[in-house]
N, C-alpha and C. Protein backbone atom coordinates (compact mmCIF):
# COMPACT_ATOMS: atom_id res chain seq x y z
N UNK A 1 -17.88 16.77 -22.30
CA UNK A 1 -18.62 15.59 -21.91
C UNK A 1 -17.68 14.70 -21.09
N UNK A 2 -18.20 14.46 -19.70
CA UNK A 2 -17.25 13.78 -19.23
C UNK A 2 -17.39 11.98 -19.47
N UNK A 3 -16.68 11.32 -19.17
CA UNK A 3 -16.82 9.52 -19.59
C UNK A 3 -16.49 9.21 -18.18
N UNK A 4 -17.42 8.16 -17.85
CA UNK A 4 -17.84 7.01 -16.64
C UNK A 4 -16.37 6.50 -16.55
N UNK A 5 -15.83 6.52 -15.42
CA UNK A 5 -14.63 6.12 -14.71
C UNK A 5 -14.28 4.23 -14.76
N UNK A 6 -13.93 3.94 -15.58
CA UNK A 6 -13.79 2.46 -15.74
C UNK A 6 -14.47 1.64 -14.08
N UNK A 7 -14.49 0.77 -14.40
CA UNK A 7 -14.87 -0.03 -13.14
C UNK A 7 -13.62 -0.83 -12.29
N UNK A 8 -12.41 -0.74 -13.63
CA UNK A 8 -11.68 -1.55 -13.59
C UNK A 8 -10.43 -0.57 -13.13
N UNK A 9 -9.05 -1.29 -12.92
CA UNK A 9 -7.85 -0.26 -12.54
C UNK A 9 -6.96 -1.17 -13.21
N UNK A 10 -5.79 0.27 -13.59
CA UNK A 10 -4.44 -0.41 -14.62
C UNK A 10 -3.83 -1.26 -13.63
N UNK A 11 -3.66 -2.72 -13.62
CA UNK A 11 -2.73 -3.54 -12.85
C UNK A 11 -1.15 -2.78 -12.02
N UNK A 12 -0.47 -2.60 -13.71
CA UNK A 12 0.58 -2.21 -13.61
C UNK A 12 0.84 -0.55 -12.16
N UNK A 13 -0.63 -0.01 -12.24
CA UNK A 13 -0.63 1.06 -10.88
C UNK A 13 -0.69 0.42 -9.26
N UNK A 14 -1.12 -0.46 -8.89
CA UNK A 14 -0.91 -0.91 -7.57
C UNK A 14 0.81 -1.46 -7.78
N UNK A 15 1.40 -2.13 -8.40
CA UNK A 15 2.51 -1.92 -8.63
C UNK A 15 3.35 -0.69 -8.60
N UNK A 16 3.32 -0.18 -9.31
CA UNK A 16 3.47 1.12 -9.19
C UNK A 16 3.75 2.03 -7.95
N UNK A 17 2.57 1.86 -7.02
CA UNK A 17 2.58 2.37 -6.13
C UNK A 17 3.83 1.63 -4.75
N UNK A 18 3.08 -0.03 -5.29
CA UNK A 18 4.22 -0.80 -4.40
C UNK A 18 5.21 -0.44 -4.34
N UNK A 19 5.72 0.29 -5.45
CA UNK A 19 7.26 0.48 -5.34
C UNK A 19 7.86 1.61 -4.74
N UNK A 20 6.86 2.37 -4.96
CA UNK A 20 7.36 3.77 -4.21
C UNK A 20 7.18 3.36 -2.36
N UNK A 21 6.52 2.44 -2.05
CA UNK A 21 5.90 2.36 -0.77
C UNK A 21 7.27 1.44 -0.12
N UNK A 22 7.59 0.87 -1.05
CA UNK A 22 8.55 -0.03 -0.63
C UNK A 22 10.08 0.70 -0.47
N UNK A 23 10.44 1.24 -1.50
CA UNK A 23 11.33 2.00 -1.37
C UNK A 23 11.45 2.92 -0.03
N UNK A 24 10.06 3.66 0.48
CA UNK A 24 9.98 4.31 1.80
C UNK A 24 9.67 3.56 2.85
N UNK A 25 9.63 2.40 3.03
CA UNK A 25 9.68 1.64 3.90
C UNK A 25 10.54 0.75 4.45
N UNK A 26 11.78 0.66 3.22
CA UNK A 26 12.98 0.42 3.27
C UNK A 26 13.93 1.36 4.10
N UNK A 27 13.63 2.32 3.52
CA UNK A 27 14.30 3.56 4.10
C UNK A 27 14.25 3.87 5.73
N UNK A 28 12.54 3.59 6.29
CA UNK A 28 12.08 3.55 7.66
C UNK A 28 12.49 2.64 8.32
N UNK A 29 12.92 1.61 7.83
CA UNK A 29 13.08 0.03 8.56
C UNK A 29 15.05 0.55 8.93
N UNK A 30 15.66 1.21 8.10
CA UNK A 30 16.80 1.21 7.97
C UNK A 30 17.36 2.71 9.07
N UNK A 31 16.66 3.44 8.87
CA UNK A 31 16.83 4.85 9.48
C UNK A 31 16.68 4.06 11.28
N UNK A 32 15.41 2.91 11.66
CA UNK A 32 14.70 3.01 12.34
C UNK A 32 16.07 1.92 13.21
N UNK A 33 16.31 0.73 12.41
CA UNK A 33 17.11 0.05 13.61
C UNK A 33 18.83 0.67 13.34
N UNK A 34 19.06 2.24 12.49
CA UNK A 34 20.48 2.54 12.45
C UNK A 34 20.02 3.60 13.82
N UNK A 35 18.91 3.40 14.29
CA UNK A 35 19.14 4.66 16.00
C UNK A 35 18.77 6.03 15.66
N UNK A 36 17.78 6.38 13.94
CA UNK A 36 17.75 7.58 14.16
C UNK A 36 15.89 7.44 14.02
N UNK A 37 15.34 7.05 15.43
CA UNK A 37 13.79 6.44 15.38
C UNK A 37 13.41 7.51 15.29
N UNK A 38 13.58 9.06 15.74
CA UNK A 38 12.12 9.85 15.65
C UNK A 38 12.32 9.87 13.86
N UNK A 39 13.28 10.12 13.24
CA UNK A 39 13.00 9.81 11.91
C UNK A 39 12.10 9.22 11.27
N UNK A 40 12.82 7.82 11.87
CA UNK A 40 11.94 6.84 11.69
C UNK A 40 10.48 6.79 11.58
N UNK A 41 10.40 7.14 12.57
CA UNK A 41 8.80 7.44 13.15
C UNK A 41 8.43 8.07 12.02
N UNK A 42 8.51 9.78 11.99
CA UNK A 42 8.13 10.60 11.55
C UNK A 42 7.52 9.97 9.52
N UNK A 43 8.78 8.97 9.03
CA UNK A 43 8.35 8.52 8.13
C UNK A 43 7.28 7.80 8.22
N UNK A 44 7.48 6.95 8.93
CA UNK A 44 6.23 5.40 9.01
C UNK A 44 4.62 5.98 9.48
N UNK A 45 4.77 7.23 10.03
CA UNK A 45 3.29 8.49 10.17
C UNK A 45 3.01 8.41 8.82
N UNK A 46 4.08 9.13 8.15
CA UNK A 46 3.48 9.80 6.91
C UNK A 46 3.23 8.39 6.20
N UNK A 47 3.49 7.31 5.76
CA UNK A 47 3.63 6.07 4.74
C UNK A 47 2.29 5.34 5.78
N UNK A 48 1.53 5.52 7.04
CA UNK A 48 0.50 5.13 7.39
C UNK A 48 -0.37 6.10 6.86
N UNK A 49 -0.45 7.47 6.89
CA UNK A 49 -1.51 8.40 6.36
C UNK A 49 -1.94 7.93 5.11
N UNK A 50 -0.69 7.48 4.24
CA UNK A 50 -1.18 7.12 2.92
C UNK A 50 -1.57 5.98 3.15
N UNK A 51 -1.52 5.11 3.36
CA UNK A 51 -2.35 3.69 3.89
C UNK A 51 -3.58 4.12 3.93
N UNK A 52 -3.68 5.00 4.94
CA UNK A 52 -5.23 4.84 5.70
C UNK A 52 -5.78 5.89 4.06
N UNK A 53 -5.53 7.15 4.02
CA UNK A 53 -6.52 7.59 2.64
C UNK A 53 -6.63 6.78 1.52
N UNK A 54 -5.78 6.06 1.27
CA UNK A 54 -5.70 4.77 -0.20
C UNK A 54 -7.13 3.75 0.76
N UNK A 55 -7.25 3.22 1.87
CA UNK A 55 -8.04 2.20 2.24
C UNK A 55 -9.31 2.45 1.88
N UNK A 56 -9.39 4.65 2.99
CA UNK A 56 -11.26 5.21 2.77
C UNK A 56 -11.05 5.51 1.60
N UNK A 57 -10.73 6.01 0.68
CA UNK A 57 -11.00 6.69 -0.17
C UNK A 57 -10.71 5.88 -1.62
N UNK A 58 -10.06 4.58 -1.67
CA UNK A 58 -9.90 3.72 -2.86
C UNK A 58 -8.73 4.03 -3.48
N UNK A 59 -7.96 2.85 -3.99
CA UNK A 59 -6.56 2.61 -4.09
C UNK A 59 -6.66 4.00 -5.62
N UNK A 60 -7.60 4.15 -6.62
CA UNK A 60 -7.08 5.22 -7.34
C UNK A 60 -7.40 6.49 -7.16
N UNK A 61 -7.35 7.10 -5.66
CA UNK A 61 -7.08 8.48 -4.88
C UNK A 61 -5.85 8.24 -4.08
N UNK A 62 -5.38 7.28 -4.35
CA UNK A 62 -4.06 6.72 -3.76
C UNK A 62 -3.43 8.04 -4.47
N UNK A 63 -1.91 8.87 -3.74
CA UNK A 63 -1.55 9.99 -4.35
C UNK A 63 -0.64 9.33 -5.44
N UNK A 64 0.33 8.32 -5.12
CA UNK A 64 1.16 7.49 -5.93
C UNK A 64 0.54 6.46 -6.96
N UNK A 65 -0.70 7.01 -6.91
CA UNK A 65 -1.79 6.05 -8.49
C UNK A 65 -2.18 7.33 -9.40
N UNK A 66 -2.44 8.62 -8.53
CA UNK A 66 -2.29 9.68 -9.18
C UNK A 66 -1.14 10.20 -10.17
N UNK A 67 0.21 9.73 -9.57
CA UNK A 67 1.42 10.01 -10.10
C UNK A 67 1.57 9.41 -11.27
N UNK A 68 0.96 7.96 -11.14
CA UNK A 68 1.24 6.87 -11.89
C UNK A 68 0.11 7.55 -13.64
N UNK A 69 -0.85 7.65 -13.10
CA UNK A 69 -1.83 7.83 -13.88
C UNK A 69 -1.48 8.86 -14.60
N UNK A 70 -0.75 10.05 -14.22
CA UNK A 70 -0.93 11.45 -14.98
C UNK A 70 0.02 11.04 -15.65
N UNK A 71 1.45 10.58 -15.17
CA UNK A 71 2.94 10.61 -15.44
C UNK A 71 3.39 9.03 -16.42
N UNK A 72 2.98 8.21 -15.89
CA UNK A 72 3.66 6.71 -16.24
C UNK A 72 2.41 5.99 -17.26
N UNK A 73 1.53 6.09 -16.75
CA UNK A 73 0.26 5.58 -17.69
C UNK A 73 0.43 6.02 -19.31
N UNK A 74 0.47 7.02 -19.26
CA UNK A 74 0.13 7.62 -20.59
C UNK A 74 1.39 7.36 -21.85
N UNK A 75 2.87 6.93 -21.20
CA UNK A 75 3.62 6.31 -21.77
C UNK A 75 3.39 4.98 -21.88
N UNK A 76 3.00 4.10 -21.57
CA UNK A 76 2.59 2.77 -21.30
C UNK A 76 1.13 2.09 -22.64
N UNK A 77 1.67 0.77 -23.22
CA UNK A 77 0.70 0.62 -24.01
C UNK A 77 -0.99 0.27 -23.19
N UNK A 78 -2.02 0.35 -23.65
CA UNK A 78 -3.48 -0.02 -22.82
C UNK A 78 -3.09 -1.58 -21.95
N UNK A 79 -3.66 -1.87 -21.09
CA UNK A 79 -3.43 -2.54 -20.24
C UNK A 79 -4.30 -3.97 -20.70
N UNK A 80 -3.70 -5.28 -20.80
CA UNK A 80 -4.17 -6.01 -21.77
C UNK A 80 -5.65 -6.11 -20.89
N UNK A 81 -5.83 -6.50 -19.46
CA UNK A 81 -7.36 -6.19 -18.90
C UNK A 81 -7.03 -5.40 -17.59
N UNK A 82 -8.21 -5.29 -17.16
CA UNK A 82 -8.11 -4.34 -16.06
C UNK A 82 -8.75 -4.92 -14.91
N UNK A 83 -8.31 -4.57 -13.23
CA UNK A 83 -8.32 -5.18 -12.26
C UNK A 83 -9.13 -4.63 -11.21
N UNK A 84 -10.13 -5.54 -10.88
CA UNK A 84 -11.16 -5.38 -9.41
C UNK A 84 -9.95 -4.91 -8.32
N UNK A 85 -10.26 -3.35 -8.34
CA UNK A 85 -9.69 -2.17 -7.31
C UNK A 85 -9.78 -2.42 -5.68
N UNK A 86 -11.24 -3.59 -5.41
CA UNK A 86 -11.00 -4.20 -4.37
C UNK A 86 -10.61 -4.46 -3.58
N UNK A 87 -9.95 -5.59 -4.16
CA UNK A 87 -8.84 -6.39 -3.32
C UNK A 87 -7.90 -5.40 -2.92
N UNK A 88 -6.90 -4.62 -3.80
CA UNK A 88 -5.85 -4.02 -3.67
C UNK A 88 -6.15 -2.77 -2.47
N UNK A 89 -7.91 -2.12 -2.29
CA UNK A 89 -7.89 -1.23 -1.54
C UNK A 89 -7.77 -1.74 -0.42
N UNK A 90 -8.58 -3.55 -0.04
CA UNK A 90 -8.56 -3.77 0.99
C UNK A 90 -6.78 -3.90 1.88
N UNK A 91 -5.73 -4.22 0.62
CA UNK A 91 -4.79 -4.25 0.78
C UNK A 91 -3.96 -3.39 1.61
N UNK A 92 -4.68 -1.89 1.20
CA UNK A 92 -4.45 -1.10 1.59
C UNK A 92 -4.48 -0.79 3.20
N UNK A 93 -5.46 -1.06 3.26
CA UNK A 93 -6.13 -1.45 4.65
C UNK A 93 -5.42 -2.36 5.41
N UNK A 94 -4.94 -3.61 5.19
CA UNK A 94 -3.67 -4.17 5.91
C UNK A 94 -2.53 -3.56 5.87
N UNK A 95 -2.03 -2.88 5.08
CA UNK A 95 -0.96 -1.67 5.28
C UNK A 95 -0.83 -1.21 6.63
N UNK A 96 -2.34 -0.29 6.78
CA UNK A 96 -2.68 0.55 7.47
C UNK A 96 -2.27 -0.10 8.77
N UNK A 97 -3.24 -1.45 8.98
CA UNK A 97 -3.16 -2.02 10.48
C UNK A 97 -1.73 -2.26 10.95
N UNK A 98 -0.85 -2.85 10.13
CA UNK A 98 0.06 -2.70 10.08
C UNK A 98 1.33 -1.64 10.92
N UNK A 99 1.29 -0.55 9.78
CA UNK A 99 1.73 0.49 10.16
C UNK A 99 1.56 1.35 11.55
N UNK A 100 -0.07 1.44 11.02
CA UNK A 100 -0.21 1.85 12.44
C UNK A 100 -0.11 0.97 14.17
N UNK A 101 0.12 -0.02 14.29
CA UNK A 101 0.52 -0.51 15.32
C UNK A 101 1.88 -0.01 15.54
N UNK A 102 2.97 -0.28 14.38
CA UNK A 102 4.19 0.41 14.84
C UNK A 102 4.54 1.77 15.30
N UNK A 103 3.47 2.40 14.42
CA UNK A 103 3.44 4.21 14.85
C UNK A 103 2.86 4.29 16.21
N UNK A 104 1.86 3.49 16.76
CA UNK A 104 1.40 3.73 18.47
C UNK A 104 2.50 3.09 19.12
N UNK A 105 2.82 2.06 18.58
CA UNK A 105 3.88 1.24 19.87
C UNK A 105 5.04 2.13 19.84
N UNK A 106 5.45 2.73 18.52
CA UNK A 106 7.21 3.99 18.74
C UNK A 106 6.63 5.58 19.93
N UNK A 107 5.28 5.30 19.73
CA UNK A 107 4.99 6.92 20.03
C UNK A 107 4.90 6.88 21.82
N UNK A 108 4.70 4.73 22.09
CA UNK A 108 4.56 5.10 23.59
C UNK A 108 5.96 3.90 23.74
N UNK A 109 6.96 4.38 22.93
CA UNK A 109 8.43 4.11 23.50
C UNK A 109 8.92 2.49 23.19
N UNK A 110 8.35 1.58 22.53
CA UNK A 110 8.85 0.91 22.04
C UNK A 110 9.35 0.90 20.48
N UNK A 111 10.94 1.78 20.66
CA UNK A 111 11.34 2.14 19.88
C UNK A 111 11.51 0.97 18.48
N UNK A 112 11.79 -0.38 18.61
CA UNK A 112 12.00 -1.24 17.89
C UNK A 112 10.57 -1.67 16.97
N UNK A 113 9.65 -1.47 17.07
CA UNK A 113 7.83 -1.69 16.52
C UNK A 113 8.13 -0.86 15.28
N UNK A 114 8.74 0.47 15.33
CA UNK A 114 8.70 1.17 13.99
C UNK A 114 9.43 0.39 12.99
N UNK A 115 10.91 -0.25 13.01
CA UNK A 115 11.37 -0.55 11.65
C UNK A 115 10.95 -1.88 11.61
N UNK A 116 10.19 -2.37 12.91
CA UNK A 116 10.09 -3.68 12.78
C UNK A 116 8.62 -3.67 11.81
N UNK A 117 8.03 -2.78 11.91
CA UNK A 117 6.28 -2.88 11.15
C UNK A 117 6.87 -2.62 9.89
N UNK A 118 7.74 -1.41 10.14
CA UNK A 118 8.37 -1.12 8.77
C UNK A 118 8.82 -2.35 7.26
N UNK A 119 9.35 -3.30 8.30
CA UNK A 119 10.20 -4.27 7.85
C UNK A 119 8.92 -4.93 7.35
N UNK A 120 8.14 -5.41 8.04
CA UNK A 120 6.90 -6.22 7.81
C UNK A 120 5.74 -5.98 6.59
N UNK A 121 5.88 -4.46 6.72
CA UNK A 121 4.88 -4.13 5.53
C UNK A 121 5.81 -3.52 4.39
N UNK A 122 7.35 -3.62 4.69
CA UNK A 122 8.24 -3.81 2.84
C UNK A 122 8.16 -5.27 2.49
N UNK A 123 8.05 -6.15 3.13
CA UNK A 123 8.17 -7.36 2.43
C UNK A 123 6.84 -7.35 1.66
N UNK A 124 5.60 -7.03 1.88
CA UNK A 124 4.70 -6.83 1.16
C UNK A 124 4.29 -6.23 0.16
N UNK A 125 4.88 -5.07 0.15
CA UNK A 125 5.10 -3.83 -0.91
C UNK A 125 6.65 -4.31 -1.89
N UNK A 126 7.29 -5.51 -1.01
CA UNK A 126 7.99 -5.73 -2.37
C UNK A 126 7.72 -6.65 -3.28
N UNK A 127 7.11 -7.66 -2.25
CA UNK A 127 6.06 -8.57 -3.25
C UNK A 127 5.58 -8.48 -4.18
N UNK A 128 4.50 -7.26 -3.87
CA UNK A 128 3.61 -6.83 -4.79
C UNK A 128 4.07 -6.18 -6.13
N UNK A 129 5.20 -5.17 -6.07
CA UNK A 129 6.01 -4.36 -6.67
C UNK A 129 6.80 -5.11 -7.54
N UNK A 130 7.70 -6.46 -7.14
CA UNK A 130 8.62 -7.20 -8.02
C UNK A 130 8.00 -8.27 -8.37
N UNK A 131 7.36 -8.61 -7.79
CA UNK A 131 6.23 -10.04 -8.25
C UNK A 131 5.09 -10.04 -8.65
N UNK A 132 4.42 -8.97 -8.12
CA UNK A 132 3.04 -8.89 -8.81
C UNK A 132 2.29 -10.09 -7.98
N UNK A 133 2.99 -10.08 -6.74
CA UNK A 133 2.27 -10.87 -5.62
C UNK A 133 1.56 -9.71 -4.38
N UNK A 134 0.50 -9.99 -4.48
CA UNK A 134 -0.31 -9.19 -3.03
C UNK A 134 -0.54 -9.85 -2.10
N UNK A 135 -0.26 -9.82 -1.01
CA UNK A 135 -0.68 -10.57 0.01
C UNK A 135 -2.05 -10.12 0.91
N UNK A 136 -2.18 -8.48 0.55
CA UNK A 136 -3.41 -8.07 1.04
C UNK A 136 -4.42 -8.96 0.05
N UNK A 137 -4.49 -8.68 -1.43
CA UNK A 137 -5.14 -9.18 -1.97
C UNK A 137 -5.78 -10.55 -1.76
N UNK A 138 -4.82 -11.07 -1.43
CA UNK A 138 -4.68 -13.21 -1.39
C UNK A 138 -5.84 -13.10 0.32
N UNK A 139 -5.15 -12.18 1.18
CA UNK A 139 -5.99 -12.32 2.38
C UNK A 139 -7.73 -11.61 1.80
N UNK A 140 -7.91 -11.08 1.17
CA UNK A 140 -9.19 -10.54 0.86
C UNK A 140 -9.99 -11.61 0.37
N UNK A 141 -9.23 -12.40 -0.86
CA UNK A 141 -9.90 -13.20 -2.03
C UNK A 141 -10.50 -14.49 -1.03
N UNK A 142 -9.37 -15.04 0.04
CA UNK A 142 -9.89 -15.57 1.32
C UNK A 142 -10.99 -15.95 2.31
N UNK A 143 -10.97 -14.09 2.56
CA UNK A 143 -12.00 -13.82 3.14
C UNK A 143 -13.59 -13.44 2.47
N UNK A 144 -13.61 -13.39 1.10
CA UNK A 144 -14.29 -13.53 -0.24
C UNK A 144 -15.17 -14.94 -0.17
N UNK A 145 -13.90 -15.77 -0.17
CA UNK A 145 -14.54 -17.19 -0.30
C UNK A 145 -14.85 -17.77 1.29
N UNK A 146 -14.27 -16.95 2.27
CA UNK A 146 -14.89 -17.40 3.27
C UNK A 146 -15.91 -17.02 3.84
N UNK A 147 -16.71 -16.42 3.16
CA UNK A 147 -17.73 -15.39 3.34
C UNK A 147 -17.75 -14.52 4.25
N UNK A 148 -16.60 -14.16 4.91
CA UNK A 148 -16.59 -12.84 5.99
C UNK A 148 -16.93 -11.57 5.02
N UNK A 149 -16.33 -11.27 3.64
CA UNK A 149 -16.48 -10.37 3.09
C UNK A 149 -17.50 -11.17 1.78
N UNK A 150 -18.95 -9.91 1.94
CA UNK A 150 -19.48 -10.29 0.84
C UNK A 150 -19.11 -10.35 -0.85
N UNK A 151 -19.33 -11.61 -1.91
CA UNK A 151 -19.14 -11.04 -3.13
C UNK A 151 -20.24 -10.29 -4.20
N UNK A 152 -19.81 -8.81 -4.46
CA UNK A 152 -20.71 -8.30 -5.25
C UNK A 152 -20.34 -8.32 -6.37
């Protein structure tokens, strides 16, 4: 018998994920202004792919919420409440825009866009990761109350 998929998501997993995102974006920002950009590049592709499938497909098909969930969850006590997946996917989605501007601007030769997006979307992913601050989120809840995005 299978059971209805909560509505809700473990907090502590968009964290989670922040950190791994951050850690590889650290790495891109660093590879990217030490002069070794197709590297560079080649990372900030792959750390946008995951952007963009976490945005369509919802932050828990995220592969690093998967990790979290099979691996880290199940050591972890129940989560005192659980969190509108929302915000954090839309989060995701600023990732994406993000990223991907630096991945078109490195691919047509402005080599400096990669560690610089890089740079731009770790401060976010470290936010989120050491603070339990989202900034995608904060821009969603925003646009929530500003009625660009409907509330259901």
């Amino acid at each position: 018998m299978s059971h209805p998929e909560p509505t809700g998501i473990d907090p502590r997993g968009p964290r989670f994920t922040a950190a791994i995102t951050a850690t590889l974006l650290l790495i891109t920002a660093v590879l990217g202004f030490g002069g070794a950009t197709l590297a560079a590049w080649i990372l900030l592709a792959a750390i946008t792919l995951v952007f963009a499938w976490s945005a369509v497909a919802g932050v828990r098909r995220n592969p690093f919420s998967i990790v979290f969930r099979r691996f880290v969850r199940p050591r972890l006590a129940p989560p005192a409440e659980l969190e509108d997946p929302r915000p954090p996917t839309f989060a995701q989605g600023v990732g994406f825009v993000v990223t991907v501007a630096g991945v078109v601007l490195g691919l047509f030769g402005a080599a400096y866009a990669v560690p610089i997006a890089a740079s731009l979307a770790f401060v976010a992913a470290f936010l989120n990761a050491v603070f339990g601050y989202c900034l995608g989120c904060q821009i969603y809840l925003l646009l929530v109350r500003a009625r660009v995005i409907p509330r259901t």
